[in-house]
N, C-alpha and C. Protein backbone atom coordinates (compact mmCIF):
# COMPACT_ATOMS: atom_id res chain seq x y z
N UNK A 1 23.68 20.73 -2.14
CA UNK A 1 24.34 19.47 -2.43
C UNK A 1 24.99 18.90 -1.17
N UNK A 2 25.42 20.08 -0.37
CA UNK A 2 26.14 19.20 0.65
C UNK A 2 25.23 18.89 1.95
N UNK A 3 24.17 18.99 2.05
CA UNK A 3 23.19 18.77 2.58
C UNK A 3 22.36 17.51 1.99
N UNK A 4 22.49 17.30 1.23
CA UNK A 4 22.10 16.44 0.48
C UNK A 4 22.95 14.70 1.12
N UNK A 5 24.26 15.06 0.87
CA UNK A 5 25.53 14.43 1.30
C UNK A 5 25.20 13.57 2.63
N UNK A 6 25.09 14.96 3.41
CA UNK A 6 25.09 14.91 4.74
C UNK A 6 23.51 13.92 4.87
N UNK A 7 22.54 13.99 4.42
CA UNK A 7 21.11 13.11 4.51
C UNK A 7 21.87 11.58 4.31
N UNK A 8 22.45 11.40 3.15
CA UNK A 8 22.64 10.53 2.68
C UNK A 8 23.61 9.65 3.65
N UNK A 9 24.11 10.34 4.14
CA UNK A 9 25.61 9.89 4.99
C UNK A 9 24.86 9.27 6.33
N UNK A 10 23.96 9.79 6.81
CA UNK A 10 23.26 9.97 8.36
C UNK A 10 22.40 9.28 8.28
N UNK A 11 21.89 8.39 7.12
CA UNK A 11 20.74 7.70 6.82
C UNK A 11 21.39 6.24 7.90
N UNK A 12 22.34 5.84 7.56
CA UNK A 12 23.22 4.45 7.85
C UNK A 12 22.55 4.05 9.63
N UNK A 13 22.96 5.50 10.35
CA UNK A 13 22.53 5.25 11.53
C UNK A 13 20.99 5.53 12.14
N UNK A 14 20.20 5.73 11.40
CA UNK A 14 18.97 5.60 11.73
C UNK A 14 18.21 4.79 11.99
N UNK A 15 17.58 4.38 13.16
CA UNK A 15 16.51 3.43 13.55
C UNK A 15 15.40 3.30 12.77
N UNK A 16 15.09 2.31 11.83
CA UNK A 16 14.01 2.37 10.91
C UNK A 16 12.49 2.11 11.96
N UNK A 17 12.64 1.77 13.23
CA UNK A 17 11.41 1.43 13.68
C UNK A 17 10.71 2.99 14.32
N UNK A 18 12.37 3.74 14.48
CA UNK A 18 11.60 5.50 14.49
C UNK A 18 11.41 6.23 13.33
N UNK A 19 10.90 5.75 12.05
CA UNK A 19 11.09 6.20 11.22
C UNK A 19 9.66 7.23 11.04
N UNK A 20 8.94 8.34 10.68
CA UNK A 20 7.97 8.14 9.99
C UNK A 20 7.97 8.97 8.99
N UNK A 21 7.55 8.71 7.76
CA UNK A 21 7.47 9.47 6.79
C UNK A 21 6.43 9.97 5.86
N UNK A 22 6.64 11.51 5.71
CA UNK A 22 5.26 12.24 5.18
C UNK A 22 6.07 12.47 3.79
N UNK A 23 5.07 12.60 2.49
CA UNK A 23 5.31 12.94 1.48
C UNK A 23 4.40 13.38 0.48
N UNK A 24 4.41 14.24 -0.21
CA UNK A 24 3.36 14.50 -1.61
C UNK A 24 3.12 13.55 -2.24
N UNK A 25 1.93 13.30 -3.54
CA UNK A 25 1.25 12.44 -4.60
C UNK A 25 2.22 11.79 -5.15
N UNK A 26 2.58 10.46 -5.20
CA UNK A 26 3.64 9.80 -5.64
C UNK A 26 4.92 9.79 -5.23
N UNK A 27 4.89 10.06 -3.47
CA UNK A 27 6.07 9.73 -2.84
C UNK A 27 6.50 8.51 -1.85
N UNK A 28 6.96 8.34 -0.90
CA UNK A 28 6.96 7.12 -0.24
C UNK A 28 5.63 7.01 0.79
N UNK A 29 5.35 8.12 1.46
CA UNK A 29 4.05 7.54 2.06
C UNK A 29 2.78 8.27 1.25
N UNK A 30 1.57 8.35 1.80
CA UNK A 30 0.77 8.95 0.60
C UNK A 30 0.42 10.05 1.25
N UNK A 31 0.41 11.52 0.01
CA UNK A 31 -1.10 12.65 0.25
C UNK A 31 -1.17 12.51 -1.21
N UNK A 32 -2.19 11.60 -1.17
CA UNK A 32 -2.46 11.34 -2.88
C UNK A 32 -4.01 12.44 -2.79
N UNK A 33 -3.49 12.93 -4.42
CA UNK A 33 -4.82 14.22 -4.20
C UNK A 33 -5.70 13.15 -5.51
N UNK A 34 -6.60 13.27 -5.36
CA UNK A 34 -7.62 12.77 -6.23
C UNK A 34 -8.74 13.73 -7.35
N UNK A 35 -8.88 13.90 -8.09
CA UNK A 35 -9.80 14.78 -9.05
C UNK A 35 -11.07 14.09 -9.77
N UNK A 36 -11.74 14.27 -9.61
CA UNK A 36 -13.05 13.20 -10.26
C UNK A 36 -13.72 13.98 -11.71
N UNK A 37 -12.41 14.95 -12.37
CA UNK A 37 -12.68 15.27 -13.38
C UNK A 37 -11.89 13.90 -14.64
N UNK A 38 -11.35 13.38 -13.73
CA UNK A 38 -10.42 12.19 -14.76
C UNK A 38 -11.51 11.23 -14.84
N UNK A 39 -11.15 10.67 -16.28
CA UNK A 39 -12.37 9.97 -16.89
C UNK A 39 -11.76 8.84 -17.86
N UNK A 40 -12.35 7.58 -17.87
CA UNK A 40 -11.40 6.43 -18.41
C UNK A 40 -11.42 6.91 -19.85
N UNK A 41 -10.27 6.18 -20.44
CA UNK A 41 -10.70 6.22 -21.77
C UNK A 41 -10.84 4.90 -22.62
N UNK A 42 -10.82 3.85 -21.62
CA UNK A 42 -11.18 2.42 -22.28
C UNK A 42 -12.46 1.71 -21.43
N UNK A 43 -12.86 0.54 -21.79
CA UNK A 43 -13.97 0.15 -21.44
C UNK A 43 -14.75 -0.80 -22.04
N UNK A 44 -15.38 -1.60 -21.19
CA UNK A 44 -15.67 -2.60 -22.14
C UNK A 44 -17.32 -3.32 -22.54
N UNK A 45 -17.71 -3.79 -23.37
CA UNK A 45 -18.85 -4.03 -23.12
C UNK A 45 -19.21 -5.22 -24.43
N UNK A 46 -21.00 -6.02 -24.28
CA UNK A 46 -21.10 -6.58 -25.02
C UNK A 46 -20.19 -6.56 -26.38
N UNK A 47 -20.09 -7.66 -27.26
CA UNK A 47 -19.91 -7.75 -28.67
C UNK A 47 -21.34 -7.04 -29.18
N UNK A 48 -20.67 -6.11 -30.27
CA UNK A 48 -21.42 -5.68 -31.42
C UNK A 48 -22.36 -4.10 -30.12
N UNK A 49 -22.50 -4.27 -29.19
CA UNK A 49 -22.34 -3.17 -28.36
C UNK A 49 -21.85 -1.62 -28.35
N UNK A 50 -22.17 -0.67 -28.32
CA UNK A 50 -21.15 0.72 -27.94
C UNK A 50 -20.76 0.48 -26.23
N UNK A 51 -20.01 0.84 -26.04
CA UNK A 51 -19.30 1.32 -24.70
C UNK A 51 -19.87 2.74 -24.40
N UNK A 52 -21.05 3.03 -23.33
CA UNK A 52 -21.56 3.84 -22.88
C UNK A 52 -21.31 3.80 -21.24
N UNK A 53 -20.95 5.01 -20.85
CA UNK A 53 -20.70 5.33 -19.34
C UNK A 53 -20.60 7.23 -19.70
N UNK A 54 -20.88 7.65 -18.48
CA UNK A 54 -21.16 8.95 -17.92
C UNK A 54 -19.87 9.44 -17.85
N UNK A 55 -19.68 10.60 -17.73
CA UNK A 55 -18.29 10.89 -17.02
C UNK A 55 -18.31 12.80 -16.72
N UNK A 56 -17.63 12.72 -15.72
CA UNK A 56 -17.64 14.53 -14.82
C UNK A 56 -17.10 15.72 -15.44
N UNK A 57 -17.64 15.87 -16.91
CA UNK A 57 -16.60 16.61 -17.88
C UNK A 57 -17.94 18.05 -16.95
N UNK A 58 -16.41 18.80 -16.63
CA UNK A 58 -16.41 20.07 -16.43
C UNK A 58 -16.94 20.34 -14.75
N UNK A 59 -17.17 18.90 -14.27
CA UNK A 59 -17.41 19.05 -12.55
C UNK A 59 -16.47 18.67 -11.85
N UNK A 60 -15.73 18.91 -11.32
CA UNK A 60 -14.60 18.13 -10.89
C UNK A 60 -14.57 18.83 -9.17
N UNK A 61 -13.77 18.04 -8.57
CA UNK A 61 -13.38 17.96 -6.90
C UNK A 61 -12.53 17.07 -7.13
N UNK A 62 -11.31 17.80 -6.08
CA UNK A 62 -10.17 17.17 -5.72
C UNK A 62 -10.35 16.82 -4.09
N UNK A 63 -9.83 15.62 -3.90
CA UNK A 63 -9.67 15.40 -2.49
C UNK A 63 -8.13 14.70 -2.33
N UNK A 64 -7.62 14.99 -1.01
CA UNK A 64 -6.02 14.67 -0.98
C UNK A 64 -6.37 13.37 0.47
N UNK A 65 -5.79 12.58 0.43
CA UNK A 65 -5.38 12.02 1.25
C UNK A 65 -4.10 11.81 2.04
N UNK A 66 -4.33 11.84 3.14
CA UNK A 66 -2.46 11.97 3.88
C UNK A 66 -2.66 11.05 4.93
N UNK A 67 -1.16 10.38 5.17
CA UNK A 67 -0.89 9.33 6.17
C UNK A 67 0.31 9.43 6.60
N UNK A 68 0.72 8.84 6.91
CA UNK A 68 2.30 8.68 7.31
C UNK A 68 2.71 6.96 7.61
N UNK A 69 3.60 7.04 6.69
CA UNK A 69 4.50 5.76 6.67
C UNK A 69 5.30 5.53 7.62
N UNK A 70 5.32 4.12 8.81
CA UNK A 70 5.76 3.77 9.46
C UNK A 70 6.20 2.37 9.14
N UNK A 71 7.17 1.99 10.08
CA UNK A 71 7.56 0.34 9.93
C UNK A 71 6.39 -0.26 10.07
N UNK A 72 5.74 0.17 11.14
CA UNK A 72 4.83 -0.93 11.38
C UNK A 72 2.97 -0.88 10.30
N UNK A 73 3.30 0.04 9.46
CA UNK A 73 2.16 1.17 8.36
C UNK A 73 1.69 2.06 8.35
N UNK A 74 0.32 1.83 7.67
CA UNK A 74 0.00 3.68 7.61
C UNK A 74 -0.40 3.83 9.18
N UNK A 75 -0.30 5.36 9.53
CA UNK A 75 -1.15 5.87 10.10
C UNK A 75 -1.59 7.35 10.51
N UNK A 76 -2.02 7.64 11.39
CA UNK A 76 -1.70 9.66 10.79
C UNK A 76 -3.00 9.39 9.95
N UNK A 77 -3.81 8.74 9.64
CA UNK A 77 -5.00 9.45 7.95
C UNK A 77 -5.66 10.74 7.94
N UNK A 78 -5.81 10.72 6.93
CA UNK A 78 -6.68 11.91 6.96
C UNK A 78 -7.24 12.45 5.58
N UNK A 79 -8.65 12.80 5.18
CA UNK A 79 -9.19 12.81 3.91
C UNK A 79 -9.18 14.44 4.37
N UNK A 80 -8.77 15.53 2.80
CA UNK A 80 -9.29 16.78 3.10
C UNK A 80 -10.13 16.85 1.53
N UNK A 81 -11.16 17.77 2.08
CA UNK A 81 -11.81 17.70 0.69
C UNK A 81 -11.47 18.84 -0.22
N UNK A 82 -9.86 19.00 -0.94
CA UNK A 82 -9.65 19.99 -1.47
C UNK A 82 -8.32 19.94 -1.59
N UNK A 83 -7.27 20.77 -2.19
CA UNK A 83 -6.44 20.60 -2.32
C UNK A 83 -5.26 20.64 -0.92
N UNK A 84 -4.28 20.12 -0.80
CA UNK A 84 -3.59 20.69 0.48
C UNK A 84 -2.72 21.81 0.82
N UNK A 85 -2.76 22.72 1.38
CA UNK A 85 -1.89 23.79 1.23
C UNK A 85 -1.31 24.09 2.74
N UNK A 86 -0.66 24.88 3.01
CA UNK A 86 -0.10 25.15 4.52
C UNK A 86 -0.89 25.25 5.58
N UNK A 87 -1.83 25.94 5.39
CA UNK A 87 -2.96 25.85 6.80
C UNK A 87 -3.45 24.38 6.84
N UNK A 88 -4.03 23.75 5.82
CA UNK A 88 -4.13 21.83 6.05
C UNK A 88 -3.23 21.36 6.48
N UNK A 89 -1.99 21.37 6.25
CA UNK A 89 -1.27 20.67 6.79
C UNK A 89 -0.46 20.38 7.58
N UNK A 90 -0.75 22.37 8.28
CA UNK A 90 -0.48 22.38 9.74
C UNK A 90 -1.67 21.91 10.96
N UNK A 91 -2.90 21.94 10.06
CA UNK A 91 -3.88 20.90 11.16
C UNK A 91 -3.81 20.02 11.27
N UNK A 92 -3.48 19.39 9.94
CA UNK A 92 -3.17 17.59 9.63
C UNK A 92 -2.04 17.44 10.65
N UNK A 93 -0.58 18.04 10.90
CA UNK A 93 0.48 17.83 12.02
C UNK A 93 -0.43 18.21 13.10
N UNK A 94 -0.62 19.14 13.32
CA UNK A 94 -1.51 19.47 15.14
C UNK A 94 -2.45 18.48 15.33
N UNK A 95 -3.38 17.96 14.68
CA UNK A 95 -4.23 17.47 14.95
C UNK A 95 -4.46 15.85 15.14
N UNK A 96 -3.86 15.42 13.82
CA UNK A 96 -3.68 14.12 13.71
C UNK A 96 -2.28 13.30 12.91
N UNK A 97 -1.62 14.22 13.33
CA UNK A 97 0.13 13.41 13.37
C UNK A 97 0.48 13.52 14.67
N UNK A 98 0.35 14.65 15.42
CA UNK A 98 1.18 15.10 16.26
C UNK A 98 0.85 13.95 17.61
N UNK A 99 -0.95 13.29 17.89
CA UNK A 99 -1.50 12.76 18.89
C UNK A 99 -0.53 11.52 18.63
N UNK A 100 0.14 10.91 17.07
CA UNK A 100 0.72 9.86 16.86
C UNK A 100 2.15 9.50 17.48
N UNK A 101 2.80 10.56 17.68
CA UNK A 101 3.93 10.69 17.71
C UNK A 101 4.86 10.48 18.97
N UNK A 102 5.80 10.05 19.10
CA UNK A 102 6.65 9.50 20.29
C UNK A 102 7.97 10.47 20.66
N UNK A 103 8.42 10.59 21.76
CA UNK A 103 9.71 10.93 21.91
C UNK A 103 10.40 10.57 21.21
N UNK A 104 11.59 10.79 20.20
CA UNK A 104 13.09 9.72 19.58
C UNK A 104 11.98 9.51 18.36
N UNK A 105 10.67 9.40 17.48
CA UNK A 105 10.36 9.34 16.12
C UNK A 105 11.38 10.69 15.53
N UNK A 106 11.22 10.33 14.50
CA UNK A 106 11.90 11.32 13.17
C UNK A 106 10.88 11.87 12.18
N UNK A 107 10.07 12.16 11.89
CA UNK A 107 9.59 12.59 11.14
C UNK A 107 10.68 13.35 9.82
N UNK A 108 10.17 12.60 8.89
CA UNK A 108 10.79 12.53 7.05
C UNK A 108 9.84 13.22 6.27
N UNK A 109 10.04 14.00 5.51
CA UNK A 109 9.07 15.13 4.58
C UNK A 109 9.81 15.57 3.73
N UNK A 110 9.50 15.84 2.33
CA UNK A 110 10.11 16.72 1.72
C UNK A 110 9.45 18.20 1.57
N UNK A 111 10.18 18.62 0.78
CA UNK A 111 10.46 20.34 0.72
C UNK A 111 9.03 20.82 0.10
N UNK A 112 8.18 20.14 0.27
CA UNK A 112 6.97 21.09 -0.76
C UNK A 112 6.58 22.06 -0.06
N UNK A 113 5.57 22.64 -0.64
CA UNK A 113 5.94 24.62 -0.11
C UNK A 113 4.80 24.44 0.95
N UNK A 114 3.92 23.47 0.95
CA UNK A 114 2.67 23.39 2.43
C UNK A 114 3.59 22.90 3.58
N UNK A 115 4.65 21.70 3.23
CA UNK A 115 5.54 21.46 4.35
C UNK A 115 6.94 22.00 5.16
N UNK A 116 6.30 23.65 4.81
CA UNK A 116 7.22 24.24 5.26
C UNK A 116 6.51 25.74 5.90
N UNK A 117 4.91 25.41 5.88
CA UNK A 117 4.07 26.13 6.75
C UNK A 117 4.80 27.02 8.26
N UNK A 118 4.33 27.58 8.72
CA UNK A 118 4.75 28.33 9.87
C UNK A 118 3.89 27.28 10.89
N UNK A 119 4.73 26.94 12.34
CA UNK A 119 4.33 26.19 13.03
C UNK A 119 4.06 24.63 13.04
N UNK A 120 4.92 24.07 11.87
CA UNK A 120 4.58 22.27 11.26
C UNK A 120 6.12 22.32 12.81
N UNK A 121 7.23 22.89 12.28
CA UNK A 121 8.78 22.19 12.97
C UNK A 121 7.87 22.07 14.31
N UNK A 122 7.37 23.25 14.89
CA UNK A 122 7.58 23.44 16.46
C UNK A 122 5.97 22.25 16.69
N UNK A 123 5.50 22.21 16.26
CA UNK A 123 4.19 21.06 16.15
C UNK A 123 4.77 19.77 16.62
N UNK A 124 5.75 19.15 15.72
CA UNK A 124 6.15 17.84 15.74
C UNK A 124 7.17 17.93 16.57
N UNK A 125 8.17 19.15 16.85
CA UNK A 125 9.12 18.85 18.10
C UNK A 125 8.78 19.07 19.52
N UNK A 126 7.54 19.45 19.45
CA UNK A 126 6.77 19.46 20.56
C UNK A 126 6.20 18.42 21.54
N UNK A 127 6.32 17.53 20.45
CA UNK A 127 6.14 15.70 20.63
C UNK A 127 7.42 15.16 21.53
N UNK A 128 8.32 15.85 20.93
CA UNK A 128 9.62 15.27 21.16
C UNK A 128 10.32 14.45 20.08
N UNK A 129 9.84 14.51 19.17
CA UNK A 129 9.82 13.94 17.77
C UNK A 129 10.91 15.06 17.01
N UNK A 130 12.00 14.63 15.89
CA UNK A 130 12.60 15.66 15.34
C UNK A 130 12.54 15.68 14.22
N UNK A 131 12.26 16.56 13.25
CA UNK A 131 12.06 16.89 11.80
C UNK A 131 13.19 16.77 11.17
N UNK A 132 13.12 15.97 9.73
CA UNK A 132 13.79 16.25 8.75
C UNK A 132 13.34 17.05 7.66
């Protein structure tokens, strides 16, 4: 909680143009994971018609997408074909966050258990960039 406090308190003086921010499926920037076992359940078609379409019952693939939210937008992308876990997303920082990154950025993330991999902190402060 008091860490919490302290985020909240320290936010006031932050430069939003060093901002960048990483987050999981439905957070402020995207690693939206995708499944192509989901299948509509409405649909539309002629009058007097059935509503016929295909759908991936029992084949499914997930793919995640990740970016990073900046003032100025996305950037950082990156498609993995599978779910994301700590080794992805310490390549995703080494590989294609880290080439992004400036002296004085901040990098913003929350606590999920891939973003707290061995080697993400020293990746991005390596930049000169400092982790939250």
């Amino acid at each position: 909680m008091k860490q919490r406090q302290e985020w909240f308190d320290a936010q006031r003086d932050l430069d939003p143009g060093r901002l960048v921010f990483i987050d999981d499926p439905g957070g402020i920037a995207r690693s939206v994971g995708l499944n192509t076992k989901m299948a509509r359940i409405r649909g539309r078609s002629r009058k007097g018609e059935r509503c016929r379409a295909g759908i991936p019952h029992g084949h499914w693939k997930t793919t995640t997408f990740t970016g990073a939210l900046r003032l100025t937008g996305m950037t950082a992308p990156m498609v993995l074909d599978g779910a994301m876990n700590g080794d992805a997303f310490r390549a995703y920082v080494e590989h294609v966050l880290a080439p992004t990154l400036s002296p004085g950025n901040i990098v913003i993330m929350d606590n999920l258990s891939a973003h707290k991999a061995e080697g993400i902190r020293e990746a991005i402060e390596a930049t000169g960039a400092t982790l939250r």
